[in-house]
C-alpha atoms as a PDB file:
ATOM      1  CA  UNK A   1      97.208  93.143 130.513  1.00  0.00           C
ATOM      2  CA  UNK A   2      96.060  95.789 127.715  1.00  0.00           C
ATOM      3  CA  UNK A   3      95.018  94.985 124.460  1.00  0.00           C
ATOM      4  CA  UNK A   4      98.930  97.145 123.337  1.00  0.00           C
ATOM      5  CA  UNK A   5     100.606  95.155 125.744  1.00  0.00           C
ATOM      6  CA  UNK A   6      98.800  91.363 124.772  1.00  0.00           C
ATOM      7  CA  UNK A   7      99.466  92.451 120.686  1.00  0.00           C
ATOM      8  CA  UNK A   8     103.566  93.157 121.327  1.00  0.00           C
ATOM      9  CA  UNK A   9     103.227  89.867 123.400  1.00  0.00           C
ATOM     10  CA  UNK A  10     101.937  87.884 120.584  1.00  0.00           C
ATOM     11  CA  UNK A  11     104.262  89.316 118.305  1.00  0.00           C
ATOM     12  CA  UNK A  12     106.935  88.151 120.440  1.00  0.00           C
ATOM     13  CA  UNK A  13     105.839  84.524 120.926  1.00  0.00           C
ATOM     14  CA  UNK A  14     105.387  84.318 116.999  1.00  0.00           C
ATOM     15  CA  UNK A  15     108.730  85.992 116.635  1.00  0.00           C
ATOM     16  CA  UNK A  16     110.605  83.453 119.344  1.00  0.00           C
ATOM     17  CA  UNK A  17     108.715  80.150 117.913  1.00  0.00           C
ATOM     18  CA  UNK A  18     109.940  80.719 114.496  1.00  0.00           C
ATOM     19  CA  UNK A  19     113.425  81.783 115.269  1.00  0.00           C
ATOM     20  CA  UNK A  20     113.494  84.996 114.704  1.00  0.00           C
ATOM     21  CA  UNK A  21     115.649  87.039 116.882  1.00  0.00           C
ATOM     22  CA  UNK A  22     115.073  91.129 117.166  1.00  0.00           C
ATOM     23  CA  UNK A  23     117.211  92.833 114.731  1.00  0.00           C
ATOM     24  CA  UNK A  24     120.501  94.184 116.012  1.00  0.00           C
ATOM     25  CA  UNK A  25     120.170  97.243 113.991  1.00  0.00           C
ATOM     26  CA  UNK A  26     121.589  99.986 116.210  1.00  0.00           C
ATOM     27  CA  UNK A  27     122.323 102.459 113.067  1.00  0.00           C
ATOM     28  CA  UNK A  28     118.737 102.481 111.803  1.00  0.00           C
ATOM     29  CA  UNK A  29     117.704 106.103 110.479  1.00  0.00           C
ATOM     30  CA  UNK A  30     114.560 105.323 112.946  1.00  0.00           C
ATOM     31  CA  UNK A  31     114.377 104.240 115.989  1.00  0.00           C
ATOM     32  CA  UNK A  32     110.580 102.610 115.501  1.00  0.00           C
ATOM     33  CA  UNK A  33     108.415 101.662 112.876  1.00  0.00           C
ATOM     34  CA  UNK A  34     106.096 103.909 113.963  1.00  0.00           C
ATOM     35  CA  UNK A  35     108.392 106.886 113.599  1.00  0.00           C
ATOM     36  CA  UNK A  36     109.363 105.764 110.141  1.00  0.00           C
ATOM     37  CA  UNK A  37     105.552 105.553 108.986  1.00  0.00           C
ATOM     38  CA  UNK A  38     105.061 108.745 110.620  1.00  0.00           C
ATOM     39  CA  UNK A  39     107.996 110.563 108.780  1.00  0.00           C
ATOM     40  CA  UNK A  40     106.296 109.583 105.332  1.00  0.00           C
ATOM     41  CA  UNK A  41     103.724 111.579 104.665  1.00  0.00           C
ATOM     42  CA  UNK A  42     102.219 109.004 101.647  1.00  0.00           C
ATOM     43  CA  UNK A  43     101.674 106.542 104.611  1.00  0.00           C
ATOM     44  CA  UNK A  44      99.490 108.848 106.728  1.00  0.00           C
ATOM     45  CA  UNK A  45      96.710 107.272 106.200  1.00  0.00           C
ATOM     46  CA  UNK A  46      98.203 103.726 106.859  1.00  0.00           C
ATOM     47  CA  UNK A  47      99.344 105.543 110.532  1.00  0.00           C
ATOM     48  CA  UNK A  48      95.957 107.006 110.871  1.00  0.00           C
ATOM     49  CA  UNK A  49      94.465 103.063 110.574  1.00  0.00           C
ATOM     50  CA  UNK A  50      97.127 101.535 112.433  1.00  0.00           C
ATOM     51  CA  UNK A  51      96.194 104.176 115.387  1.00  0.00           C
ATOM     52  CA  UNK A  52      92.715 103.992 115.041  1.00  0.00           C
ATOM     53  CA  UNK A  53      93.161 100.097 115.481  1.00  0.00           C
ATOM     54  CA  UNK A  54      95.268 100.306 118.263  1.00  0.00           C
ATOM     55  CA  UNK A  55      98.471  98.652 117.186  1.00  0.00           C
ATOM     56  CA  UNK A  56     100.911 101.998 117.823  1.00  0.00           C
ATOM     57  CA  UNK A  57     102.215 100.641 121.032  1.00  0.00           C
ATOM     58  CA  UNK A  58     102.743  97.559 119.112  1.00  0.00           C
ATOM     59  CA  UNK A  59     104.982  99.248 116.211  1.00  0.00           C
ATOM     60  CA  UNK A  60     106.771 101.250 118.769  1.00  0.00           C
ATOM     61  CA  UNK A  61     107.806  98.088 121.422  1.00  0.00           C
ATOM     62  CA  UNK A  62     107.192  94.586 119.708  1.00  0.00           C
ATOM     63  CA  UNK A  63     111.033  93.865 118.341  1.00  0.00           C
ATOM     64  CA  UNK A  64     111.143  92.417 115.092  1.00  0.00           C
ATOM     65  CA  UNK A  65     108.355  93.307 113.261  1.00  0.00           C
ATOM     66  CA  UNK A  66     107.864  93.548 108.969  1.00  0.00           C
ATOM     67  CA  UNK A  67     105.006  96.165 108.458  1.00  0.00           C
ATOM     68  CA  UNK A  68     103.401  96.584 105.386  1.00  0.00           C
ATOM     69  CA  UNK A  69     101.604 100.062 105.062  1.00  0.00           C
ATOM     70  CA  UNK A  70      99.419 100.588 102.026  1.00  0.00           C
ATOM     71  CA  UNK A  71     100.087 104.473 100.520  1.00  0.00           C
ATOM     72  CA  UNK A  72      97.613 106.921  99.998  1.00  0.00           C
ATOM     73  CA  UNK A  73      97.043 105.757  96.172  1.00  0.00           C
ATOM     74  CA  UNK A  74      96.269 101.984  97.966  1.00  0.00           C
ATOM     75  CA  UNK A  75      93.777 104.305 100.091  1.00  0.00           C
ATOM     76  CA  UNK A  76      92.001 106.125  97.242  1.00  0.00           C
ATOM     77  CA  UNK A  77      90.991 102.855  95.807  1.00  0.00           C
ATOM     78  CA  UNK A  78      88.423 102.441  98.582  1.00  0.00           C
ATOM     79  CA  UNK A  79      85.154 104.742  98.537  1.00  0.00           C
ATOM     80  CA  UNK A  80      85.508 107.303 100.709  1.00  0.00           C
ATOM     81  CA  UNK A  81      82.325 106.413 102.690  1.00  0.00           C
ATOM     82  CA  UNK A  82      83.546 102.743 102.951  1.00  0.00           C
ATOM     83  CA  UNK A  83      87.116 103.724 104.518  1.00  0.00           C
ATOM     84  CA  UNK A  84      85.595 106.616 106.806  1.00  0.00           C
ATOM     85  CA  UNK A  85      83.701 103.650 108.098  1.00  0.00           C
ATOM     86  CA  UNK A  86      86.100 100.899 108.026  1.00  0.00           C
ATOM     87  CA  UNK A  87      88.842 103.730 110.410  1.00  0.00           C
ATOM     88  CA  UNK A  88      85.864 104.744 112.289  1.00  0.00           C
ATOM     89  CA  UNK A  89      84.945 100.884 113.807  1.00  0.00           C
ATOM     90  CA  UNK A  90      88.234  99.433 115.665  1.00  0.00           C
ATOM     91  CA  UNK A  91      86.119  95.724 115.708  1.00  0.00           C
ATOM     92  CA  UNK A  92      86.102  95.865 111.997  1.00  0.00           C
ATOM     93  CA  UNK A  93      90.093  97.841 111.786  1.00  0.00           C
ATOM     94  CA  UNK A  94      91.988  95.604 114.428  1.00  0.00           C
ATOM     95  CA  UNK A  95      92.180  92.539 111.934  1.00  0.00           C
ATOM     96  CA  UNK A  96      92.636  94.288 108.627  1.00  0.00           C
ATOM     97  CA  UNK A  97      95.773  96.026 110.346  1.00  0.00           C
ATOM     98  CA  UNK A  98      97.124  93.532 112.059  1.00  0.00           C
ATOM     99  CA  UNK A  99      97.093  91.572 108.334  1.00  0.00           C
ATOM    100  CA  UNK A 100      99.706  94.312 107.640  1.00  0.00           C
ATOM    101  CA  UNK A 101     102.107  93.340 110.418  1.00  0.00           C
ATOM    102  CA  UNK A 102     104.183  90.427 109.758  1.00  0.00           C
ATOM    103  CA  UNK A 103     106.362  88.645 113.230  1.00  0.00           C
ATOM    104  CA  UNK A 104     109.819  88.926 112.168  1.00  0.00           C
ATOM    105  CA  UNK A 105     112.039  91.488 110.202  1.00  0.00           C
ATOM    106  CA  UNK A 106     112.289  90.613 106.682  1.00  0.00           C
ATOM    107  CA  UNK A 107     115.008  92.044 104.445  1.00  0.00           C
ATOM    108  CA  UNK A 108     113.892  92.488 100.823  1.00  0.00           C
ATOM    109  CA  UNK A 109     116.007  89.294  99.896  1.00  0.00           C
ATOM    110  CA  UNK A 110     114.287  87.385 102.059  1.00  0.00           C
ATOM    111  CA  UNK A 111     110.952  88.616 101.206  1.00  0.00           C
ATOM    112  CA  UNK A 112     111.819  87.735  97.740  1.00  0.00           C
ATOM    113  CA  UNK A 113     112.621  83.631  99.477  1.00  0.00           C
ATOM    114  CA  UNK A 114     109.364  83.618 101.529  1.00  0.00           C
ATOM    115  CA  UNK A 115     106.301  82.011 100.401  1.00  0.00           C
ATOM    116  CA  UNK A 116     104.348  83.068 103.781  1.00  0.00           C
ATOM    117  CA  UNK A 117     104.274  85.408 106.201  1.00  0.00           C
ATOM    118  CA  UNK A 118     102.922  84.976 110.265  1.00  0.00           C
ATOM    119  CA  UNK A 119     101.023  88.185 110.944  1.00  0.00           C
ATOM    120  CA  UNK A 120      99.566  89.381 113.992  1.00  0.00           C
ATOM    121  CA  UNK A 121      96.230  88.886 112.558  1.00  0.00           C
ATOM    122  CA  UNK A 122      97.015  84.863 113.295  1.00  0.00           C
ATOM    123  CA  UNK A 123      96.917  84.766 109.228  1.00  0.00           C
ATOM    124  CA  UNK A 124      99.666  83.615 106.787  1.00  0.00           C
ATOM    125  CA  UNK A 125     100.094  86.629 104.373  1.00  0.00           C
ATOM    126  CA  UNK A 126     101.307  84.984 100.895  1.00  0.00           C
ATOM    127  CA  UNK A 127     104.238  85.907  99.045  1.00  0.00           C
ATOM    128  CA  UNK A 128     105.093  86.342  95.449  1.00  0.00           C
ATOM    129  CA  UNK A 129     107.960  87.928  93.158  1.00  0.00           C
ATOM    130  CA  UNK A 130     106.050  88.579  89.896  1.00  0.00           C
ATOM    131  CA  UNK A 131     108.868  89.849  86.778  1.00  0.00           C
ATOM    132  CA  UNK A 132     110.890  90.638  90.071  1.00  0.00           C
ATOM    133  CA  UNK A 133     108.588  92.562  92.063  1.00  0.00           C
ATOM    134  CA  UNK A 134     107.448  91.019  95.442  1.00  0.00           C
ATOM    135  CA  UNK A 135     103.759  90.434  95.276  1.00  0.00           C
ATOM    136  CA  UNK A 136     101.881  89.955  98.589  1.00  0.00           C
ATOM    137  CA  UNK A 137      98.157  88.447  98.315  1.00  0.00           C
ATOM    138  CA  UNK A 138      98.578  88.104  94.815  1.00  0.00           C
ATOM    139  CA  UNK A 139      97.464  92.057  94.424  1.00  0.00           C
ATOM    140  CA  UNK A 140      99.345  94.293  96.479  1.00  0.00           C
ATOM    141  CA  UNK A 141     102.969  95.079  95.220  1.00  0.00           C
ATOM    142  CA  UNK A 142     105.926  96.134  97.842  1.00  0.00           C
ATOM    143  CA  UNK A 143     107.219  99.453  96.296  1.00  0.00           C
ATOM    144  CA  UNK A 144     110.264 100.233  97.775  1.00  0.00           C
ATOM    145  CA  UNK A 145     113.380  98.702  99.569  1.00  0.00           C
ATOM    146  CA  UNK A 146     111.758  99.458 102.986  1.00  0.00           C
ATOM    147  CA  UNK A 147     113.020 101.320 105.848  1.00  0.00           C
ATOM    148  CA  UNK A 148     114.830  99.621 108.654  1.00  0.00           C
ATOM    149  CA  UNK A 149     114.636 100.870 112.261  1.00  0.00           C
ATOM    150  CA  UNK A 150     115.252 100.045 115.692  1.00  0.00           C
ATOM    151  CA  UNK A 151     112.348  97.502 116.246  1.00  0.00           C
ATOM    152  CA  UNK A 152     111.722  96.201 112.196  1.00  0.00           C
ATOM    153  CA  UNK A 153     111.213  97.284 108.669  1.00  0.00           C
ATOM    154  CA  UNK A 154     108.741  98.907 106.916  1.00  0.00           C
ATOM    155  CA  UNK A 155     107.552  98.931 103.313  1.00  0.00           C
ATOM    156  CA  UNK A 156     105.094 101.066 101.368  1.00  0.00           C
ATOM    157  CA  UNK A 157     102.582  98.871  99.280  1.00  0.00           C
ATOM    158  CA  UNK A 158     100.356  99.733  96.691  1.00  0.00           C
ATOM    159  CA  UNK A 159      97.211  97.951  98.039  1.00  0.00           C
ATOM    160  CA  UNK A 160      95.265  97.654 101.208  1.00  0.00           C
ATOM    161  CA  UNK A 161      95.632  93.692 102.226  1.00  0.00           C
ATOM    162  CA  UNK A 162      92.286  91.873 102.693  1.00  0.00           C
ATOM    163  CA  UNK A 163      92.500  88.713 105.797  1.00  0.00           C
END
């Protein structure tokens, strides 16, 4: 089994153990999270990452997924040197990105009930609404509604999430 095929796979188990169903969303604007992180150009570096660390397949076929892409300003916060790095080694990418992906497709109201998140990373990311905004790792702040598509949602945060 490839490493793609084993990620959607654990997404999947994580998905079925807690209940989650995949979303029956059939009038989503896209039909993957992939393509919706593609058609945003502020998340191209958060596609770049998620491609360098080999999770596409995983945003294109695991159903059900919540994917939290930092934006370029999130980006800009790192050295240069450092993220060149970081993108450059996929032993050192492949957890940091997978901290992004949560199992499950979370609408902002229930983002706003959760405490923790399952991510592929085998982490629980934590959950926050700060005056009203949804907080995740007490740093990085979900800035927009999110975009639902075929396989999940995705939203644009304003920090790169640390396992």
């Amino acid at each position: 089994m490839s490493p793609h095929a084993r990620a959607a796979a654990v997404v999947l188990c994580l998905a079925a153990a807690a209940g989650w169903a995949p979303p029956a969303n059939p009038a989503a604007p896209c039909p993957t999270t992939l393509d919706a992180l593609t058609r945003t150009p502020t998340l191209a570096t958060a596609v770049e990452a998620f491609r360098a660390a080999g999770l596409a397949d995983v945003l294109v076929e695991a159903p059900g997924v919540t994917v939290f892409a930092p934006d370029e300003q999130a980006f800009s916060k790192i050295p240069a040197e450092q993220l060149r790095a970081v993108l450059g080694d996929r032993r050192v990418l492949a957890p940091i990105a997978a901290y992004h992906i949560a199992a499950g497709a979370f609408a902002p109201s229930q983002l706003r009930h959760a405490r923790a998140l399952p991510t592929l990373n085998g982490k629980a990311l934590t959950v926050d609404v700060v005056n009203g905004t949804v907080v995740l790792d007490g740093h990085a702040t979900v800035l927009d509604a999110g975009v639902r598509c075929g396989n999940g949602i995705v939203y644009a945060i304003d920090g790169v999430l640390r396992p």
